[in-house]
N, C-alpha and C. Protein backbone atom coordinates (compact mmCIF):
# COMPACT_ATOMS: atom_id res chain seq x y z
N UNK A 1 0.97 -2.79 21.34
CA UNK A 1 0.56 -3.07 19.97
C UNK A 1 1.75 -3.01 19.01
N UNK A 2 2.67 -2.51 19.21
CA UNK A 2 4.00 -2.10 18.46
C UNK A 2 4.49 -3.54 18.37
N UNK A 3 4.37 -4.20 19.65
CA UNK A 3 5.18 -5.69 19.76
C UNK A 3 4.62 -6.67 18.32
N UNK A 4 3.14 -6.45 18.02
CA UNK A 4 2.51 -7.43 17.41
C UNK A 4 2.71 -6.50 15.75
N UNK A 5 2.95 -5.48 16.01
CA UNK A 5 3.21 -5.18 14.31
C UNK A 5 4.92 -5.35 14.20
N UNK A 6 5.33 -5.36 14.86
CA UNK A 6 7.08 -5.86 14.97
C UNK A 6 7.33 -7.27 14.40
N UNK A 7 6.55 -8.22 15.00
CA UNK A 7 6.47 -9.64 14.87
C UNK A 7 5.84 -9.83 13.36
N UNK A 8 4.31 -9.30 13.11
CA UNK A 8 3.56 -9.52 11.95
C UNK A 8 5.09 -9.13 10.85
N UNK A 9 5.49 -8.25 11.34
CA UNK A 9 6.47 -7.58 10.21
C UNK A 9 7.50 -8.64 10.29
N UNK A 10 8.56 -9.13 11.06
CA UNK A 10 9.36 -10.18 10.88
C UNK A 10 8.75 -11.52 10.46
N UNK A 11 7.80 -12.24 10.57
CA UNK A 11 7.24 -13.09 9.87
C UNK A 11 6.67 -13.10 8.48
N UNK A 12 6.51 -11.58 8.14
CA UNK A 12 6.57 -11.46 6.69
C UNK A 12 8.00 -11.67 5.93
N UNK A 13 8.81 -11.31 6.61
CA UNK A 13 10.38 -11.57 6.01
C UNK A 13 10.54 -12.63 6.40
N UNK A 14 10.00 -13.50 6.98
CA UNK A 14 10.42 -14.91 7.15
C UNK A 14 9.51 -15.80 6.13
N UNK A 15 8.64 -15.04 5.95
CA UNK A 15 7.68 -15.86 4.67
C UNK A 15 8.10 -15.87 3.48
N UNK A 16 8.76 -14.15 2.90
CA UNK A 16 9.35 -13.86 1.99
C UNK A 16 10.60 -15.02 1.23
N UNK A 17 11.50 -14.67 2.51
CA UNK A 17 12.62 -16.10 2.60
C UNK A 17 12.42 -17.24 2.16
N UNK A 18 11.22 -17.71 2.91
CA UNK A 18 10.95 -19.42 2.74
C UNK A 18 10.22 -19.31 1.20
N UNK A 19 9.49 -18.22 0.63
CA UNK A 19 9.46 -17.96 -0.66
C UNK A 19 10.58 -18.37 -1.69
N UNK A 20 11.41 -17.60 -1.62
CA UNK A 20 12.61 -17.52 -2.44
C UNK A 20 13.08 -18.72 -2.39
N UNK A 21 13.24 -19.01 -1.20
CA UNK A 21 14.08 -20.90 -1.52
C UNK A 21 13.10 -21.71 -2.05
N UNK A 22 11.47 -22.01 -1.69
CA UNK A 22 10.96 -22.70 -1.98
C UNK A 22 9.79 -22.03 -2.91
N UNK A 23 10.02 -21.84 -4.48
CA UNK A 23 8.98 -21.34 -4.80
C UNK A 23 7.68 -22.17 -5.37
N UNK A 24 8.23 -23.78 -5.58
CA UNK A 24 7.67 -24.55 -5.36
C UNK A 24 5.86 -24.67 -4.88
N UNK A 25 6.59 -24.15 -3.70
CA UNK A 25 5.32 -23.69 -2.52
C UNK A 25 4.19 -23.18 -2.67
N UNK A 26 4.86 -21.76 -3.01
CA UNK A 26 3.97 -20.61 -3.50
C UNK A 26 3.31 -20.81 -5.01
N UNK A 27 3.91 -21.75 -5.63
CA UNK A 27 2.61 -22.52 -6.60
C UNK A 27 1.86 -23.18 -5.91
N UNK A 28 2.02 -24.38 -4.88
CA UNK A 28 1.13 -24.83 -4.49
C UNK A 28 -0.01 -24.34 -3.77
N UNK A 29 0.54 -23.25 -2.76
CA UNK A 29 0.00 -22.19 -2.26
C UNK A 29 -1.64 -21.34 -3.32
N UNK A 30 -0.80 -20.95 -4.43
CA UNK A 30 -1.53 -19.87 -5.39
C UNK A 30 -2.95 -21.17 -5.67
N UNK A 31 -2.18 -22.39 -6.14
CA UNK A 31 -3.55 -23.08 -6.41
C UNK A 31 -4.35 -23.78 -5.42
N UNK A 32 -3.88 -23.71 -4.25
CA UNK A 32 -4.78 -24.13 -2.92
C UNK A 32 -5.92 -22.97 -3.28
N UNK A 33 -5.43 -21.71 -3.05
CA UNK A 33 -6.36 -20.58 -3.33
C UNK A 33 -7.62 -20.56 -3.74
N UNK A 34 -7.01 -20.88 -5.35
CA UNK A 34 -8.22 -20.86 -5.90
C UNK A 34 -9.48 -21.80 -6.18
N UNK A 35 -9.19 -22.90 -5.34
CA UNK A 35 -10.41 -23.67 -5.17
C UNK A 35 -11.35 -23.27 -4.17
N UNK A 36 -12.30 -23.36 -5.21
CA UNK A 36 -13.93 -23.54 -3.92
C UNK A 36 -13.71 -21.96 -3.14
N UNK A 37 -13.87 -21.49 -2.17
CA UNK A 37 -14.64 -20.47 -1.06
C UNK A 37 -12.95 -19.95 -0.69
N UNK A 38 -12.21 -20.61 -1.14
CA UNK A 38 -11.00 -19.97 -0.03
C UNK A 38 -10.22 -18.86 -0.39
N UNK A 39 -10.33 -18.24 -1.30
CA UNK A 39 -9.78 -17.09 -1.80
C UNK A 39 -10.64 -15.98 -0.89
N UNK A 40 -11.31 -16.33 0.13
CA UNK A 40 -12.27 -15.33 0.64
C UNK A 40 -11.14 -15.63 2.27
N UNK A 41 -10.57 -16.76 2.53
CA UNK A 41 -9.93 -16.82 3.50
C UNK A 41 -8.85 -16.28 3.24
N UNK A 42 -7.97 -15.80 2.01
CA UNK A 42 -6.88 -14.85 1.52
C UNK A 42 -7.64 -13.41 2.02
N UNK A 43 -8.80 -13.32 1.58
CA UNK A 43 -9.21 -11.78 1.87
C UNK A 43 -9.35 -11.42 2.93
N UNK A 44 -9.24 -12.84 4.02
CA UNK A 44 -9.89 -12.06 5.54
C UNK A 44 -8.63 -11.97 6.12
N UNK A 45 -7.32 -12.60 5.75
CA UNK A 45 -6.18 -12.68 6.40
C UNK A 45 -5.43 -11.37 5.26
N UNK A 46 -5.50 -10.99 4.77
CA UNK A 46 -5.44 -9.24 3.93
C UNK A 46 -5.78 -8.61 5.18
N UNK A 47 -6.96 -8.57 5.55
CA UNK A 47 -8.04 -7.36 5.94
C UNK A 47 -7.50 -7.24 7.45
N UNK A 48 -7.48 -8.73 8.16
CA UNK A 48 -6.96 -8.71 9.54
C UNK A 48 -5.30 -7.74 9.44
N UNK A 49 -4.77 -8.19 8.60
CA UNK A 49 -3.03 -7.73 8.36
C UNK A 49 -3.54 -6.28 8.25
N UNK A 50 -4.02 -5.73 7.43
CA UNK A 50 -4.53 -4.51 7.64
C UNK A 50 -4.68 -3.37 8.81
N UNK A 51 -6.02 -4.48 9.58
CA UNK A 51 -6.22 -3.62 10.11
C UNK A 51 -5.45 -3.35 11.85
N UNK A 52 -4.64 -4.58 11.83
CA UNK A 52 -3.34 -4.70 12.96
C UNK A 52 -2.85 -3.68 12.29
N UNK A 53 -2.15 -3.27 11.65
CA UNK A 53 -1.28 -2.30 10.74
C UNK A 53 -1.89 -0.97 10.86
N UNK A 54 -3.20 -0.94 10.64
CA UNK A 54 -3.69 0.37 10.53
C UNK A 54 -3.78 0.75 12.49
N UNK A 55 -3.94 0.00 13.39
CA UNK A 55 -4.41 0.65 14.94
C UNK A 55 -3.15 0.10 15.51
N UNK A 56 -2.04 -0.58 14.68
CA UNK A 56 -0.80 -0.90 15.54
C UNK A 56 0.37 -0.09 15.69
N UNK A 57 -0.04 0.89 14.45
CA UNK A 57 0.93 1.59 14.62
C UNK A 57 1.27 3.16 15.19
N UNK A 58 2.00 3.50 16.11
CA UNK A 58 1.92 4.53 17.16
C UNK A 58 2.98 5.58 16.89
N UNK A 59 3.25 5.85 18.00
CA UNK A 59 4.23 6.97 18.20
C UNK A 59 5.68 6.33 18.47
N UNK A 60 5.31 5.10 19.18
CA UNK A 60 6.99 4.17 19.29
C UNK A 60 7.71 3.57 18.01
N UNK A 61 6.72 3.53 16.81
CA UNK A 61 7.31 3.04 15.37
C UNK A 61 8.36 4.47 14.88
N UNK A 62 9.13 3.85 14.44
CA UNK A 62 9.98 5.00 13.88
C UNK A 62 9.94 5.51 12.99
N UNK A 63 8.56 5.08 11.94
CA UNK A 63 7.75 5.82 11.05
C UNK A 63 6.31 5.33 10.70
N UNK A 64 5.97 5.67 11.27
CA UNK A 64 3.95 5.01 11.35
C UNK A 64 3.62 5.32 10.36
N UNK A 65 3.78 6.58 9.55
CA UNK A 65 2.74 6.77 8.51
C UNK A 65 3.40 5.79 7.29
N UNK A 66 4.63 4.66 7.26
CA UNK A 66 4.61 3.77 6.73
C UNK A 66 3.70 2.63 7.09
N UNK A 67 3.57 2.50 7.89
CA UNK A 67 2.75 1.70 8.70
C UNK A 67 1.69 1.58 8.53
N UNK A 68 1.11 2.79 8.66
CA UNK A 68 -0.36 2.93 8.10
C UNK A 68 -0.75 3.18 6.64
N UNK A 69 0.29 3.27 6.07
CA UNK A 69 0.12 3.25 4.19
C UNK A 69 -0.18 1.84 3.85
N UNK A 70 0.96 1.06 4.73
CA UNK A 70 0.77 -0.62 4.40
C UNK A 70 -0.09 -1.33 5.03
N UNK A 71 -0.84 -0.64 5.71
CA UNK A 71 -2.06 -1.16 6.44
C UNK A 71 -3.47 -0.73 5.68
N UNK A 72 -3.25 0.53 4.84
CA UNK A 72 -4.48 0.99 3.88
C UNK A 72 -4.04 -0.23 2.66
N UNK A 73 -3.16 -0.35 2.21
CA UNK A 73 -2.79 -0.98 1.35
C UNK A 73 -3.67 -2.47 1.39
N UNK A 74 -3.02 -3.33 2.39
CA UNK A 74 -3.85 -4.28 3.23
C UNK A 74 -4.80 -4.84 3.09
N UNK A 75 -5.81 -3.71 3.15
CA UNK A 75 -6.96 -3.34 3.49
C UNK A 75 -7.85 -3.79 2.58
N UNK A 76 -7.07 -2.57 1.70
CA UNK A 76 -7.88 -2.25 0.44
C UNK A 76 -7.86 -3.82 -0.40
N UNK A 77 -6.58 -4.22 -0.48
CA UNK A 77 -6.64 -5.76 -1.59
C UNK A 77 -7.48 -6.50 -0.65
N UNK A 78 -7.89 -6.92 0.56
CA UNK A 78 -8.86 -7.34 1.16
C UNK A 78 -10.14 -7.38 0.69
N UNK A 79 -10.54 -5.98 0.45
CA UNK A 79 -11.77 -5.49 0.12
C UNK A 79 -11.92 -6.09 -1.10
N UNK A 80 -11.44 -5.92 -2.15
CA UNK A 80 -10.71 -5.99 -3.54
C UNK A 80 -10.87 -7.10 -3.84
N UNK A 81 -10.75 -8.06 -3.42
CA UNK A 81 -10.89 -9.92 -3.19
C UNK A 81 -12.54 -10.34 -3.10
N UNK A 82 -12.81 -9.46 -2.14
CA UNK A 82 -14.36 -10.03 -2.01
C UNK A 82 -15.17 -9.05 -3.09
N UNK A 83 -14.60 -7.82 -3.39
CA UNK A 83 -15.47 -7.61 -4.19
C UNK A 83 -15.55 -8.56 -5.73
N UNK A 84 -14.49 -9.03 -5.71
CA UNK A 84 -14.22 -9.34 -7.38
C UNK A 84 -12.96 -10.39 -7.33
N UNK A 85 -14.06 -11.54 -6.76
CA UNK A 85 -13.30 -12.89 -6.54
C UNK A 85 -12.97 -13.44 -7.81
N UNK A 86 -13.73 -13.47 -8.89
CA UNK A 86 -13.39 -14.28 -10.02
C UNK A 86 -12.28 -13.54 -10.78
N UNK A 87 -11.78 -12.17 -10.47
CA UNK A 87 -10.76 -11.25 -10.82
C UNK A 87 -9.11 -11.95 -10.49
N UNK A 88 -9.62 -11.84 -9.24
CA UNK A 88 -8.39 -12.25 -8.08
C UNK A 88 -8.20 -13.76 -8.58
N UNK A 89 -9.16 -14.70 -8.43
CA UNK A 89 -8.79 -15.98 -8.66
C UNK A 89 -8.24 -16.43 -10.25
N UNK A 90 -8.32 -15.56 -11.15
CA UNK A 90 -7.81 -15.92 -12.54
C UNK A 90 -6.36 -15.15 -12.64
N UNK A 91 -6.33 -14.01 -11.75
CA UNK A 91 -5.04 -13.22 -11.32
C UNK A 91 -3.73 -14.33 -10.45
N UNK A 92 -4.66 -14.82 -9.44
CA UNK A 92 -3.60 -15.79 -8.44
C UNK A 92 -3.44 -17.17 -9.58
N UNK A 93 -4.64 -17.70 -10.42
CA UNK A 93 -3.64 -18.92 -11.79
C UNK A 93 -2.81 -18.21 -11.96
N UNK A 94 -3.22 -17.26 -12.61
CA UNK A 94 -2.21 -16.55 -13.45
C UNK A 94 -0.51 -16.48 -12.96
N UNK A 95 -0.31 -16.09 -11.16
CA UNK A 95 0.47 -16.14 -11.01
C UNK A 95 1.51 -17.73 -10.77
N UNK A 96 0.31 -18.11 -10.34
CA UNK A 96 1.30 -20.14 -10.42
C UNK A 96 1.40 -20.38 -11.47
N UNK A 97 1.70 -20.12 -12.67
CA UNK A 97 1.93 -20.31 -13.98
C UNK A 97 3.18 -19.53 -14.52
N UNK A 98 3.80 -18.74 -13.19
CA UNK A 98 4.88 -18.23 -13.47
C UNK A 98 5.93 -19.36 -13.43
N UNK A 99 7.09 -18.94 -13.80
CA UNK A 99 8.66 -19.74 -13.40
C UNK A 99 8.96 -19.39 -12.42
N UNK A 100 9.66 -20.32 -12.08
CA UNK A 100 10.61 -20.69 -10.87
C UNK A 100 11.71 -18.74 -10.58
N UNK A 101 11.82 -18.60 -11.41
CA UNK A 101 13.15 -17.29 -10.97
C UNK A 101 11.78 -16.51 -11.12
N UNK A 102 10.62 -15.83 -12.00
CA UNK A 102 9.91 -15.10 -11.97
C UNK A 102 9.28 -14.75 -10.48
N UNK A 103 9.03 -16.20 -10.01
CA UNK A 103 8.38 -16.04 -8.56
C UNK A 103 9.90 -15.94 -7.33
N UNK A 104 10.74 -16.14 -8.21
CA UNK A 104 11.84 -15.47 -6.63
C UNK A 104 12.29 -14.16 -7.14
N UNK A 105 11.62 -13.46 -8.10
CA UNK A 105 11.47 -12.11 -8.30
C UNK A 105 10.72 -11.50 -7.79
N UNK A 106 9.57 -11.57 -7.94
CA UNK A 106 8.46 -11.73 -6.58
C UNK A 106 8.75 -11.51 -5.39
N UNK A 107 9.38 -12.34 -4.56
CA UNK A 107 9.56 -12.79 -3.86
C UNK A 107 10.56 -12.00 -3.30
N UNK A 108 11.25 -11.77 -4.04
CA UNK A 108 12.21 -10.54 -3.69
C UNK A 108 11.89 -9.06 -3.41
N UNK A 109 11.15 -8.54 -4.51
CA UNK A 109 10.22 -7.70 -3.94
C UNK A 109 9.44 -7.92 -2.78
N UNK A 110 8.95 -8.88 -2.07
CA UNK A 110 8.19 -9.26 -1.36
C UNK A 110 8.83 -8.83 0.01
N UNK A 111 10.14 -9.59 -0.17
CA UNK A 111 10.93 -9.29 1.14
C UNK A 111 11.52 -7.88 1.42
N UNK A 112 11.47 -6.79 0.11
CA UNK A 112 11.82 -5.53 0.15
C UNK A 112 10.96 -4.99 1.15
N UNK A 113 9.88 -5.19 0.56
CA UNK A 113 8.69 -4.68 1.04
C UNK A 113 8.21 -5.06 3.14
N UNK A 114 8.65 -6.31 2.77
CA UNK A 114 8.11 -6.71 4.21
C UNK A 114 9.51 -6.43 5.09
N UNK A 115 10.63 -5.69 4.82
CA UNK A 115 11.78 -5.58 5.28
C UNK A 115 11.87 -3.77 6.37
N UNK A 116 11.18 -3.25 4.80
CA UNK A 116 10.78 -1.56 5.24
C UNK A 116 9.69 -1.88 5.88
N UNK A 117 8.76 -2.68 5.97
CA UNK A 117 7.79 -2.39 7.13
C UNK A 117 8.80 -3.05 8.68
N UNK A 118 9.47 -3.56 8.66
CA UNK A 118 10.29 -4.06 9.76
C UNK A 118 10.78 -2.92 10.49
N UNK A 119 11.78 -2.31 9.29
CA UNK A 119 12.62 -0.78 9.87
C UNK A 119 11.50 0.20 10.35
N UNK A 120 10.19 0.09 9.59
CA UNK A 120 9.16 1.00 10.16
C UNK A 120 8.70 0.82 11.18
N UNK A 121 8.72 0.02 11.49
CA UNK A 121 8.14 -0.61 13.26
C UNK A 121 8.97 -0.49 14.16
């Protein structure tokens, strides 16, 4: 299980990346979202990331209880989505209405974040 939170974790820094160069994207991305039912397919791919995170991480990670913070974390915005879709979906406009450097600010954080879950695994 370590293998698949290793990977989930390097493909977040590879998402991060393709973020930053292309933020483009991640507007197009934010407003795919919010049409129609699919902001509920953001919540189930939250919840899955989650809960790999929450039973992936063991005794071979070189710090799990990061692991499992970012797997409650996960979780919870999962939950968070379905409870209070029209929240989330005026939150995700909100964010494609940023600029171009705002979202590779973002984005930067993004890759902080998905970098320490890397070293944590």
């Amino acid at each position: 299980m370590n293998i698949i939170v290793r990977t989930l974790s390097i493909l977040l820094v590879v998402d991060a990346i393709f973020l930053m160069v292309k933020p483009q994207m991640c507007k197009t991305y934010f407003t795919m979202l919010t049409q129609g039912k699919r902001i509920y397919l953001m919540a189930l791919i939250y919840a899955a990331l989650g809960l790999v995170f929450l039973f992936g991480a063991d005794e071979r990670c070189s710090s799990e209880y990061i692991i499992i913070a970012f797997g409650i974390l996960a979780l919870t915005v999962g939950v968070l989505i379905v409870a209070l879709p029209d929240k989330a979906a005026k939150f995700i406009t909100r964010l494609a209405s940023f600029t171009n450097f705002t979202l590779r600010l973002i984005a930067l954080v993004y890759l902080l974040i998905a970098a320490v879950v890397v070293y944590a695994s």
